[in-house]
N, C-alpha and C. Protein backbone atom coordinates (compact mmCIF):
# COMPACT_ATOMS: atom_id res chain seq x y z
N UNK A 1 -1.95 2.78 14.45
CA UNK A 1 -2.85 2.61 13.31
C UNK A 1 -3.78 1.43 13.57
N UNK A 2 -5.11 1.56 12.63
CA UNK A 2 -6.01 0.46 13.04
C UNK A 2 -5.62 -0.82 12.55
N UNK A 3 -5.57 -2.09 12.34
CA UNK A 3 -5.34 -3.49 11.90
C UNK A 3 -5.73 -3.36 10.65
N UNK A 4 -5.28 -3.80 9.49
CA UNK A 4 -5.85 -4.04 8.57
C UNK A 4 -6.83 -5.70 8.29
N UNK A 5 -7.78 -5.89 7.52
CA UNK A 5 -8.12 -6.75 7.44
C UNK A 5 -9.37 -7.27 6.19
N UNK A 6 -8.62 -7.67 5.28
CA UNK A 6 -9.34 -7.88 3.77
C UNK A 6 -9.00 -9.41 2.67
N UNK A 7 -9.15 -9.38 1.69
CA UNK A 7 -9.02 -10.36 0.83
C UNK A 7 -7.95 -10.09 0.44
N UNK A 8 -6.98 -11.12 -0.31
CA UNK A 8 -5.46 -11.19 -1.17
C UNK A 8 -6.09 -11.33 -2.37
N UNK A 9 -5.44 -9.83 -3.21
CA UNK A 9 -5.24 -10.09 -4.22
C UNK A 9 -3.89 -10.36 -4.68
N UNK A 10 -3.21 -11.41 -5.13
CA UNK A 10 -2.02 -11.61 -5.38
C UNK A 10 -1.32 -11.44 -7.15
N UNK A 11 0.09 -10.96 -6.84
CA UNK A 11 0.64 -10.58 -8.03
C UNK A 11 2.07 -11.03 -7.52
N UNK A 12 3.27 -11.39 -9.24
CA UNK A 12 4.27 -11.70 -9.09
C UNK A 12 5.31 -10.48 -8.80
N UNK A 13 6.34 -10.76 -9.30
CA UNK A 13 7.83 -9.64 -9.11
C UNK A 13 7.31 -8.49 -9.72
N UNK A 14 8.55 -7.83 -9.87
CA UNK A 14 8.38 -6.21 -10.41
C UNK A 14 7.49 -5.89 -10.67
N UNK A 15 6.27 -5.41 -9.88
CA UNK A 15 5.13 -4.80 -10.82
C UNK A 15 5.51 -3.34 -10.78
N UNK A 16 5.98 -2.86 -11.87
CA UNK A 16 6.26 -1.46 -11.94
C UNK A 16 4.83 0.08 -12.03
N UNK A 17 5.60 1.15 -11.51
CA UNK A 17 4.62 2.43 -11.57
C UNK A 17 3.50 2.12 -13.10
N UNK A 18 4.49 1.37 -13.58
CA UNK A 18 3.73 2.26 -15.21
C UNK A 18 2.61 1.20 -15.79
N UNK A 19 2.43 0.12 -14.80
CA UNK A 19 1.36 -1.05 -14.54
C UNK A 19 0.64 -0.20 -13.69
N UNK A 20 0.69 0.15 -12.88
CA UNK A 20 0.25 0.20 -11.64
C UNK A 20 -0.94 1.64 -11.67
N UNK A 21 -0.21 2.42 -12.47
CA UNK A 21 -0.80 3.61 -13.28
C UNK A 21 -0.35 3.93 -14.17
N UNK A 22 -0.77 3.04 -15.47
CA UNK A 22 -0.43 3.25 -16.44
C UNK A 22 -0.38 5.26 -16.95
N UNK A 23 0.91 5.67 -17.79
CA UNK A 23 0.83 6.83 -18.21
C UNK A 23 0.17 8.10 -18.56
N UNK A 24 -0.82 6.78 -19.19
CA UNK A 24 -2.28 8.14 -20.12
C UNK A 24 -3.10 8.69 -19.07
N UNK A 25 -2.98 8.01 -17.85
CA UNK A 25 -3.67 8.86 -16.91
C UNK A 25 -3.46 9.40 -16.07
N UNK A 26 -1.99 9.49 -15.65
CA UNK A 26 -1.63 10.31 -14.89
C UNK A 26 -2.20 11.74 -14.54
N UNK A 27 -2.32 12.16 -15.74
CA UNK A 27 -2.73 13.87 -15.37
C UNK A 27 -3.92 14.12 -14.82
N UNK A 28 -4.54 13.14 -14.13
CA UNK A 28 -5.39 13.09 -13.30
C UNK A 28 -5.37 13.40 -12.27
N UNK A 29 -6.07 14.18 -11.43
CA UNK A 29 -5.46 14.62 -10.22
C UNK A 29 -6.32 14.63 -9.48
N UNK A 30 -8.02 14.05 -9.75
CA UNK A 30 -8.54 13.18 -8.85
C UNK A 30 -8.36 12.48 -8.22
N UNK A 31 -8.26 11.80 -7.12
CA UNK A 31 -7.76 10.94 -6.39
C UNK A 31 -8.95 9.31 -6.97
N UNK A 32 -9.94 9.92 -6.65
CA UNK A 32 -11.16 8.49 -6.96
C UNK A 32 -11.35 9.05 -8.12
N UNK A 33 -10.98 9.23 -9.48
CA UNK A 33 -10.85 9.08 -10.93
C UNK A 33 -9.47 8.34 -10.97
N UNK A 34 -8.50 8.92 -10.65
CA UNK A 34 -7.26 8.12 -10.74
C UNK A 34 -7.41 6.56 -10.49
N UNK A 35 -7.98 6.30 -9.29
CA UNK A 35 -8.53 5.05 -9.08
C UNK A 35 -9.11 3.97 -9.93
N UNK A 36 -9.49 4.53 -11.00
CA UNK A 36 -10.76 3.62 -11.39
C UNK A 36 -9.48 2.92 -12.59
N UNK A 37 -8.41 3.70 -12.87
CA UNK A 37 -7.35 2.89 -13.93
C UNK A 37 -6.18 2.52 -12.94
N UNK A 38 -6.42 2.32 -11.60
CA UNK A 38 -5.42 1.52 -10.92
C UNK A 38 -5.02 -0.16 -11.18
N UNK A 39 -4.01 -0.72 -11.55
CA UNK A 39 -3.20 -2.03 -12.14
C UNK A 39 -4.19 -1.93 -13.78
N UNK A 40 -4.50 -1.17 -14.23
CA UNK A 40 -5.48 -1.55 -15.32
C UNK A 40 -4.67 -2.07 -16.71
N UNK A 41 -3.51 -1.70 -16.63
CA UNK A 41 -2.21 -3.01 -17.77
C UNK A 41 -1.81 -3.53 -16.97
N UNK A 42 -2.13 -4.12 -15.99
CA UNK A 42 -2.09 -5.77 -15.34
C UNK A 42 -2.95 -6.42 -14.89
N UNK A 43 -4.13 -6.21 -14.68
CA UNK A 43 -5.16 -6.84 -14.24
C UNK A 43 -6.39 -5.86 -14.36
N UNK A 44 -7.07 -6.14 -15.54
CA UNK A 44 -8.09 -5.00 -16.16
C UNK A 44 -9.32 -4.82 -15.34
N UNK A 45 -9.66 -6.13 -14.86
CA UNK A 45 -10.95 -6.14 -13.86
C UNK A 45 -10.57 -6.15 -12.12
N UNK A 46 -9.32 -5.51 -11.91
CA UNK A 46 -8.72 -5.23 -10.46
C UNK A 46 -9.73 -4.36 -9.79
N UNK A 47 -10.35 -3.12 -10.67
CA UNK A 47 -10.97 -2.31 -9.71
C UNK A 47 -12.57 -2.87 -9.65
N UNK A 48 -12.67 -3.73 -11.11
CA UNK A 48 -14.17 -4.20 -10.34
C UNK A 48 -14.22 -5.77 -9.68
N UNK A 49 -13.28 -6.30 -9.02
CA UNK A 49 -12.99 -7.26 -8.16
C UNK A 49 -12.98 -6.67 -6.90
N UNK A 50 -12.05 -5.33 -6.66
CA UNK A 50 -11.49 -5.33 -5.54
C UNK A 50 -12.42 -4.90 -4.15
N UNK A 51 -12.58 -5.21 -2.98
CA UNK A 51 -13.70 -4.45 -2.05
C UNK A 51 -12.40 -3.40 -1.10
N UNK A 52 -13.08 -2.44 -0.56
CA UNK A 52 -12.40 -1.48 0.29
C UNK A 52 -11.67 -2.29 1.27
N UNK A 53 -10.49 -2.13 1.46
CA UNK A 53 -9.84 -3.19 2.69
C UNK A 53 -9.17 -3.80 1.95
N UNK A 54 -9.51 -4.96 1.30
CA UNK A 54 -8.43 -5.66 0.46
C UNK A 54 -6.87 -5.36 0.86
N UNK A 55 -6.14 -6.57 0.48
CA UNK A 55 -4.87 -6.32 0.39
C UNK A 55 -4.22 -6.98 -0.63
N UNK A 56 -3.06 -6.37 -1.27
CA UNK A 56 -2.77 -6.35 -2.26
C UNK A 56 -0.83 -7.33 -2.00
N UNK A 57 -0.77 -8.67 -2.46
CA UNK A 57 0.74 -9.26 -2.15
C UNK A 57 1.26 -9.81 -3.40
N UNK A 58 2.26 -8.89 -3.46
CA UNK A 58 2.81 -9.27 -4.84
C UNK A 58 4.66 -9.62 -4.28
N UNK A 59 5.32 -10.21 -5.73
CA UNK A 59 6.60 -10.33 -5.32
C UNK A 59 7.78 -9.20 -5.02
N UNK A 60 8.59 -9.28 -5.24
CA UNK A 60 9.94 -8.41 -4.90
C UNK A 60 9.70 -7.13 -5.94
N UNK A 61 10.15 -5.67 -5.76
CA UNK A 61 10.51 -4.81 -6.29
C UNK A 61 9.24 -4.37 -6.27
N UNK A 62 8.70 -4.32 -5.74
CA UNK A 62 7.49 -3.68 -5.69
C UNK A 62 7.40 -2.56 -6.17
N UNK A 63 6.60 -1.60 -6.65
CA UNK A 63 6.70 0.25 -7.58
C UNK A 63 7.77 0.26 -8.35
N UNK A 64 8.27 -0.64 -8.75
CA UNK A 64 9.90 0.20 -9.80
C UNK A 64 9.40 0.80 -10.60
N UNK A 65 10.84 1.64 -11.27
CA UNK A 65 10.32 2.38 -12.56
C UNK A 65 10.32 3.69 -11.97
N UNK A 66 9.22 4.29 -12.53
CA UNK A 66 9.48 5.79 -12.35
C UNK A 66 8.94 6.57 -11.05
N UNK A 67 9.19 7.36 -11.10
CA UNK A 67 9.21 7.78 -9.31
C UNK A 67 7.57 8.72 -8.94
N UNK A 68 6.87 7.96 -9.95
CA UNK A 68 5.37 8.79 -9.90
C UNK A 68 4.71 8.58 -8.69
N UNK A 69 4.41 9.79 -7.85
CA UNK A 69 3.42 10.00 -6.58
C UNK A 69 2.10 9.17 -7.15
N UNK A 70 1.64 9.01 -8.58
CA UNK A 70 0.26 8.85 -8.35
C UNK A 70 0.20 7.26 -8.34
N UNK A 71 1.78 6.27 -8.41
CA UNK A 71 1.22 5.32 -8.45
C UNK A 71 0.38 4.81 -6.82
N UNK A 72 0.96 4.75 -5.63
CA UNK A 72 0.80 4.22 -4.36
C UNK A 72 -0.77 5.32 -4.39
N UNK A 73 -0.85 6.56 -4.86
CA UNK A 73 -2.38 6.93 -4.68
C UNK A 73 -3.07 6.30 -5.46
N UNK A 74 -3.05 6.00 -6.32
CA UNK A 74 -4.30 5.29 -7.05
C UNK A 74 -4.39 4.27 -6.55
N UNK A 75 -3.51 3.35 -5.46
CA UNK A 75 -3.62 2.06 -5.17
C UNK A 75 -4.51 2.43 -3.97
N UNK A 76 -4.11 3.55 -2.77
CA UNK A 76 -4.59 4.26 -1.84
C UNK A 76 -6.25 4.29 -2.16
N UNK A 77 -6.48 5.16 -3.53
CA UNK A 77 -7.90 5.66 -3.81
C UNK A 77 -8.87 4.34 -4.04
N UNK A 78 -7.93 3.79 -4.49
CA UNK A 78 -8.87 2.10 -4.73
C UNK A 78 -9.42 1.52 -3.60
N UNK A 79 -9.22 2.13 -2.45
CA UNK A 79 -9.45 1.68 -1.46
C UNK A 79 -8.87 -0.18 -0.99
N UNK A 80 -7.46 -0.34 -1.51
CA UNK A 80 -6.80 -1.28 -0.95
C UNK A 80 -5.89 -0.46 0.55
N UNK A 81 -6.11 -1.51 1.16
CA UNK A 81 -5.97 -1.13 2.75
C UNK A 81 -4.52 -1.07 3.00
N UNK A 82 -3.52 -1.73 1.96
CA UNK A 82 -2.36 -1.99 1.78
C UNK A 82 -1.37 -3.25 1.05
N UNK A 83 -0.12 -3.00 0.81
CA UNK A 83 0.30 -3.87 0.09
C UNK A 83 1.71 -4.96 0.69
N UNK A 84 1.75 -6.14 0.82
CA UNK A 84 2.83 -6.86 1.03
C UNK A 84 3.76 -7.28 -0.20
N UNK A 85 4.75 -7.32 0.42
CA UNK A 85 5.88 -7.85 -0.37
C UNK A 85 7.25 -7.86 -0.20
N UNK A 86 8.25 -8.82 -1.05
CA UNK A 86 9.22 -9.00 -0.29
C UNK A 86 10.05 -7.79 -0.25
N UNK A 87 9.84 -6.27 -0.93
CA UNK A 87 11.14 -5.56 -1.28
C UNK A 87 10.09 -4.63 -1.91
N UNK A 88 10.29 -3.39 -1.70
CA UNK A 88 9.93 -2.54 -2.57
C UNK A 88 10.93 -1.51 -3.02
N UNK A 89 10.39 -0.72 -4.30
CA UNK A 89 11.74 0.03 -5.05
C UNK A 89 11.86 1.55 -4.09
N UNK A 90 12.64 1.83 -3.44
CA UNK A 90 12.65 2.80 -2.32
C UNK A 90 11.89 3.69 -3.00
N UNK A 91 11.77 4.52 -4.00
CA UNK A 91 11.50 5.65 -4.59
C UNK A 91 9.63 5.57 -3.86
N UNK A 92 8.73 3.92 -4.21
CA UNK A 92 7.85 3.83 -4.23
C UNK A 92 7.48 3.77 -2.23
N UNK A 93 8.31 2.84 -1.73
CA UNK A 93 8.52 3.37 -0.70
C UNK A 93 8.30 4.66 0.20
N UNK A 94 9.11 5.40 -0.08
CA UNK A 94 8.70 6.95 -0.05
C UNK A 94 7.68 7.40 -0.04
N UNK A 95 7.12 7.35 -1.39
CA UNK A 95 6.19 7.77 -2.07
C UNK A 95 4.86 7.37 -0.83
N UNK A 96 5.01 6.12 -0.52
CA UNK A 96 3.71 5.50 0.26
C UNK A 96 3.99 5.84 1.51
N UNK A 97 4.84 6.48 2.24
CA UNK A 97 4.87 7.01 3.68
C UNK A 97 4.25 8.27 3.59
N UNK A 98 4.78 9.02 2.09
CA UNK A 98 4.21 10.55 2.08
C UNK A 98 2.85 10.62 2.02
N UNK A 99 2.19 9.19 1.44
CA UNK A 99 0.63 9.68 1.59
C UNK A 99 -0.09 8.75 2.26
N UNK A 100 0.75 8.46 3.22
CA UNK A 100 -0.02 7.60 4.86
C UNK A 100 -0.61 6.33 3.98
N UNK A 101 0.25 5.46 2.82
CA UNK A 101 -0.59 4.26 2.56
C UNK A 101 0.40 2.97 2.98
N UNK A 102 0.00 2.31 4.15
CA UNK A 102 0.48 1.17 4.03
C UNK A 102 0.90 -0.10 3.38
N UNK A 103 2.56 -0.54 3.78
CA UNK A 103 3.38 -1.29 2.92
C UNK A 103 3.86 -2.00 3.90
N UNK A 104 4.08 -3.17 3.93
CA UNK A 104 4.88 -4.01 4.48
C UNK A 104 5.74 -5.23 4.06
N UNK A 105 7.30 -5.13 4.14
CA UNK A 105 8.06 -6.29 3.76
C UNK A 105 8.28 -7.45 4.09
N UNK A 106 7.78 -8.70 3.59
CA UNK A 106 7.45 -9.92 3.81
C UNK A 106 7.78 -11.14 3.36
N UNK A 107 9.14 -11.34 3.14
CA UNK A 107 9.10 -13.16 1.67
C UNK A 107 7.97 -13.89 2.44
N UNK A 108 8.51 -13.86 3.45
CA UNK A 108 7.51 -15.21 4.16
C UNK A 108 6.33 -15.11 3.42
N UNK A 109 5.78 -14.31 3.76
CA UNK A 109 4.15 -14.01 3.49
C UNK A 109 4.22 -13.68 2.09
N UNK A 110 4.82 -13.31 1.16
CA UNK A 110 4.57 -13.53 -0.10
C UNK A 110 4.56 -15.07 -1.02
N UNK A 111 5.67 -15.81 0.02
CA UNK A 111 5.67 -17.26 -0.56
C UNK A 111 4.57 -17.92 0.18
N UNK A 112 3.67 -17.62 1.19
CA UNK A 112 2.81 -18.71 2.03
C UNK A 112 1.32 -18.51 1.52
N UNK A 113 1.34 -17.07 1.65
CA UNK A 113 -0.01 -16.40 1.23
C UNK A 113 -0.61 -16.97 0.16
N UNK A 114 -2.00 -17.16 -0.48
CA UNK A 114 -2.49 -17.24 -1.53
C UNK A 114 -3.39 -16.23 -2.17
N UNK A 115 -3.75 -15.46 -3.31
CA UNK A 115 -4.88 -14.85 -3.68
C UNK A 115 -6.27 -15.24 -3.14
N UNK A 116 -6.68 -14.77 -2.93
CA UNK A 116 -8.40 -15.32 -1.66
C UNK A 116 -7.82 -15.69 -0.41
N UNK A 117 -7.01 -15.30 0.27
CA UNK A 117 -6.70 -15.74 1.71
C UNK A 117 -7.52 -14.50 2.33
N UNK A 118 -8.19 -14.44 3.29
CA UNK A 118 -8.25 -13.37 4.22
C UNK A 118 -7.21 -13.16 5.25
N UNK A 119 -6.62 -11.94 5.13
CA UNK A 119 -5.60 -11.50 5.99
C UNK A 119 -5.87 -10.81 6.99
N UNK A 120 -5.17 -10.10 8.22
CA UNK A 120 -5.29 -9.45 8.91
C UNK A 120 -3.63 -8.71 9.33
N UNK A 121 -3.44 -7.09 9.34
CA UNK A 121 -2.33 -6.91 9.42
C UNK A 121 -2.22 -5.51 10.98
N UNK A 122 -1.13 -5.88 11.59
CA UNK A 122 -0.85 -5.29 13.08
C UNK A 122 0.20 -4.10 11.88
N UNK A 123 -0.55 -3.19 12.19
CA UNK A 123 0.58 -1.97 11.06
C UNK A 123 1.46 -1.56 12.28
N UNK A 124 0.92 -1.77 13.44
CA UNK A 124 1.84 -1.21 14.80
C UNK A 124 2.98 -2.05 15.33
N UNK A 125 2.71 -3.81 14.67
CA UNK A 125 4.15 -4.72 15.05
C UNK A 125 4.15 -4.87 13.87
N UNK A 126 3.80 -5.04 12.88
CA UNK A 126 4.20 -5.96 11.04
C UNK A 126 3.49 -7.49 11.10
N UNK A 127 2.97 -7.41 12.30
CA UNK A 127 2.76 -9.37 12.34
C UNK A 127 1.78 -8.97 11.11
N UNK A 128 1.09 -9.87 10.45
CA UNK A 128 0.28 -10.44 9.68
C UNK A 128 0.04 -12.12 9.74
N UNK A 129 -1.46 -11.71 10.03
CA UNK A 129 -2.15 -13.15 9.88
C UNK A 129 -2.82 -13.75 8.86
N UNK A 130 -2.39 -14.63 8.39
CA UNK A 130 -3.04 -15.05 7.33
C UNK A 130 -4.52 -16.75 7.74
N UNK A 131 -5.55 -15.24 7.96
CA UNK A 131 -6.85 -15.82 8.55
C UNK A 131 -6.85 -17.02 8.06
N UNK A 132 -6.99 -17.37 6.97
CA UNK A 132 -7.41 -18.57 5.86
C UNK A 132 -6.42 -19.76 6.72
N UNK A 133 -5.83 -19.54 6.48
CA UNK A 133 -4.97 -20.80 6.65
C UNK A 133 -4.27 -20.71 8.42
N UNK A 134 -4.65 -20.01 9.00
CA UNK A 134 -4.34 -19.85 10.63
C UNK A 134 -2.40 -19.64 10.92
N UNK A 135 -1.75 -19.18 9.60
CA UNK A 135 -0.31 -19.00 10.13
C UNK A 135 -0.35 -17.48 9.86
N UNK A 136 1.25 -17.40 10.45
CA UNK A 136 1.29 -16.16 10.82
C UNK A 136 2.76 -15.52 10.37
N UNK A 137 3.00 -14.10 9.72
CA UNK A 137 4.30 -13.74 9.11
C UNK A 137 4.52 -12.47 9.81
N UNK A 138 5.93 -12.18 10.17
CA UNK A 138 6.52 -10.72 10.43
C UNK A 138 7.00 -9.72 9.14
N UNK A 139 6.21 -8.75 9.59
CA UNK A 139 7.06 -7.48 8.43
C UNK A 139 7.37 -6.56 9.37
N UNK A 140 8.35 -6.30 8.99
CA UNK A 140 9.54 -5.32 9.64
C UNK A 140 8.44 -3.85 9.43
N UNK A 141 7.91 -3.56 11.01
CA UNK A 141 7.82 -2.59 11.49
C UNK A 141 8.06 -1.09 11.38
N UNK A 142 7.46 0.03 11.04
CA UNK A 142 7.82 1.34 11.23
C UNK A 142 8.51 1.91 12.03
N UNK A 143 9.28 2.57 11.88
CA UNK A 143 9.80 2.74 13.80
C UNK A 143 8.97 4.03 13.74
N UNK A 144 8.63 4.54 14.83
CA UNK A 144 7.94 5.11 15.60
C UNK A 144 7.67 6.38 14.91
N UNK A 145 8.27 6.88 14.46
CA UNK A 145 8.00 8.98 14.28
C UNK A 145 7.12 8.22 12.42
N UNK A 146 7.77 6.96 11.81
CA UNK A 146 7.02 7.27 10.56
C UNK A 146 5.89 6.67 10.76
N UNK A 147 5.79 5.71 11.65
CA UNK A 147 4.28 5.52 12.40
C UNK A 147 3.28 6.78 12.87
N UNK A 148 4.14 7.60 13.64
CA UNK A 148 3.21 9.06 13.12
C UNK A 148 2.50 9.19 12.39
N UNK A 149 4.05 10.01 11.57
CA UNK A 149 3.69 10.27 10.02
C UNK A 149 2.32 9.62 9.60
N UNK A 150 2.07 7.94 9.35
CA UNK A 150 1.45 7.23 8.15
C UNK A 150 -0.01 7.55 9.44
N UNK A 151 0.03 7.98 10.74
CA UNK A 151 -1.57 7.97 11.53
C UNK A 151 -1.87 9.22 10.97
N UNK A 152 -1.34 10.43 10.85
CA UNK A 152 -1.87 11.24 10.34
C UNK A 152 -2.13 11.38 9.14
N UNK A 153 -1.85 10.40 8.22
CA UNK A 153 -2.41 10.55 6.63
C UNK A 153 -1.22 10.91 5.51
N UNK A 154 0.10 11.01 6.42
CA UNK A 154 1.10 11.07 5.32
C UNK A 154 1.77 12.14 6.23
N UNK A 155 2.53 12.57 5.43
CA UNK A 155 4.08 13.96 5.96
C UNK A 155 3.08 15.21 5.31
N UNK A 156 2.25 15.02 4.78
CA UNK A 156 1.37 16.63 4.73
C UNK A 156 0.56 17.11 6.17
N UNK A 157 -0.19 15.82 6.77
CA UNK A 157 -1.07 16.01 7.33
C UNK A 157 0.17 15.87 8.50
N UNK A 158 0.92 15.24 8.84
CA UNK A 158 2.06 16.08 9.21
C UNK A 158 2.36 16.69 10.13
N UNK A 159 2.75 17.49 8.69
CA UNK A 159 3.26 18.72 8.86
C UNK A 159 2.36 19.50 9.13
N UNK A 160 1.05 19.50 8.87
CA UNK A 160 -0.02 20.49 9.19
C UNK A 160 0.12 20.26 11.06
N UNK A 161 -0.24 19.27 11.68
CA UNK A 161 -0.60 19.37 12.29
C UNK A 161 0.62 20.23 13.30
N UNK A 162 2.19 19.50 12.88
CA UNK A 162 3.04 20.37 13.71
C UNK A 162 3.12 21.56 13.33
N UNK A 163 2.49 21.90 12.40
CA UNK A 163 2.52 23.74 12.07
C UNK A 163 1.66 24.36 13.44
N UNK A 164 0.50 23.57 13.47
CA UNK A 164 -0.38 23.99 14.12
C UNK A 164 0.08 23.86 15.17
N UNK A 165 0.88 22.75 16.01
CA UNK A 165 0.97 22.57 17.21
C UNK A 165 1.78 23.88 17.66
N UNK A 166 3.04 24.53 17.01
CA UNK A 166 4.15 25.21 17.23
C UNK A 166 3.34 26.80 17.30
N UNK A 167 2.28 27.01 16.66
CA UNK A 167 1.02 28.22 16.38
C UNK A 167 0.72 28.28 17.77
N UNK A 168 0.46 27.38 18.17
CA UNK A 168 -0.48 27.52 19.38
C UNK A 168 0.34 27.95 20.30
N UNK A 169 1.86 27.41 20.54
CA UNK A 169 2.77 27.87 21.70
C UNK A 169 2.94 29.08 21.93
């Protein structure tokens, strides 16, 4: 995967699905409509702050709550490049491998980092650099097949492609 490399927007513990995409809009199934009410009951002016790339470091438990696909897409459609933190709630986890959006687990870098740091992130080792201030944090790495997975855009794109590959034999 390519490096990531954007601004910190920073947030504390549990920010749960139902912050993250709040309810009333779920039934959206736009991807860039869904977007535009991404963190919008936690930070109302998130989507008109945020630039494409950005990265998003909040504390422990990252997605809890309910096991909604659209929260990690609306974060996806917002065009945040990805999110750090120390722990995320597996369900959300999941959720962000199935649609190729990068996550990485970090205390270090959640306690060092600041909101306005420019970062830079190796999605292929976990290092992350935190430009601003010239140090540097490990997040525990993909191992290899879900590194796949997240280059092709998630376990759809996939699976498409090994459909296709096995077609051709």
């Amino acid at each position: 995967m390519e490096k990531l490399r954007g601004r910190v927007w920073k947030y504390g513990p549990n920010i749960n699905t139902d912050v993250i995409i709040p309810g009333r809009y779920c039934h959206i199934t736009d991807p860039k409509e869904l977007a535009r009410y991404c963190m919008a009951d936690l930070d109302t002016e998130f989507i008109k702050k945020i630039k494409p790339g950005d990265i998003v470091v909040a504390g422990g438990n990252f997605g809890c709550g309910s096991s909604r696909e659209v929260a990690p897409l609306s974060i996806k459609a917002s065009g945040i490049g990805g999110v750090v933190a120390p722990s995320f709630a597996r369900i959300f986890y999941r959720n962000a491998i199935n649609i190729g959006f990068p996550i990485f687990e970090s205390a270090a870098a959640y306690e060092q980092i600041d909101e306005g740091d420019e970062v830079e992130i190796d999605p292929d080792t976990g290092t992350i650099h935190d430009l601003t201030k010239g140090t540097e944090y490990k997040a525990a790495a993909f191992p290899e097949f879900l590194q796949t997975i997240m280059s092709r855009g998630g376990l759809r794109g996939y699976a498409e492609e090994e459909l296709a590959r096995q077609s051709a034999s």
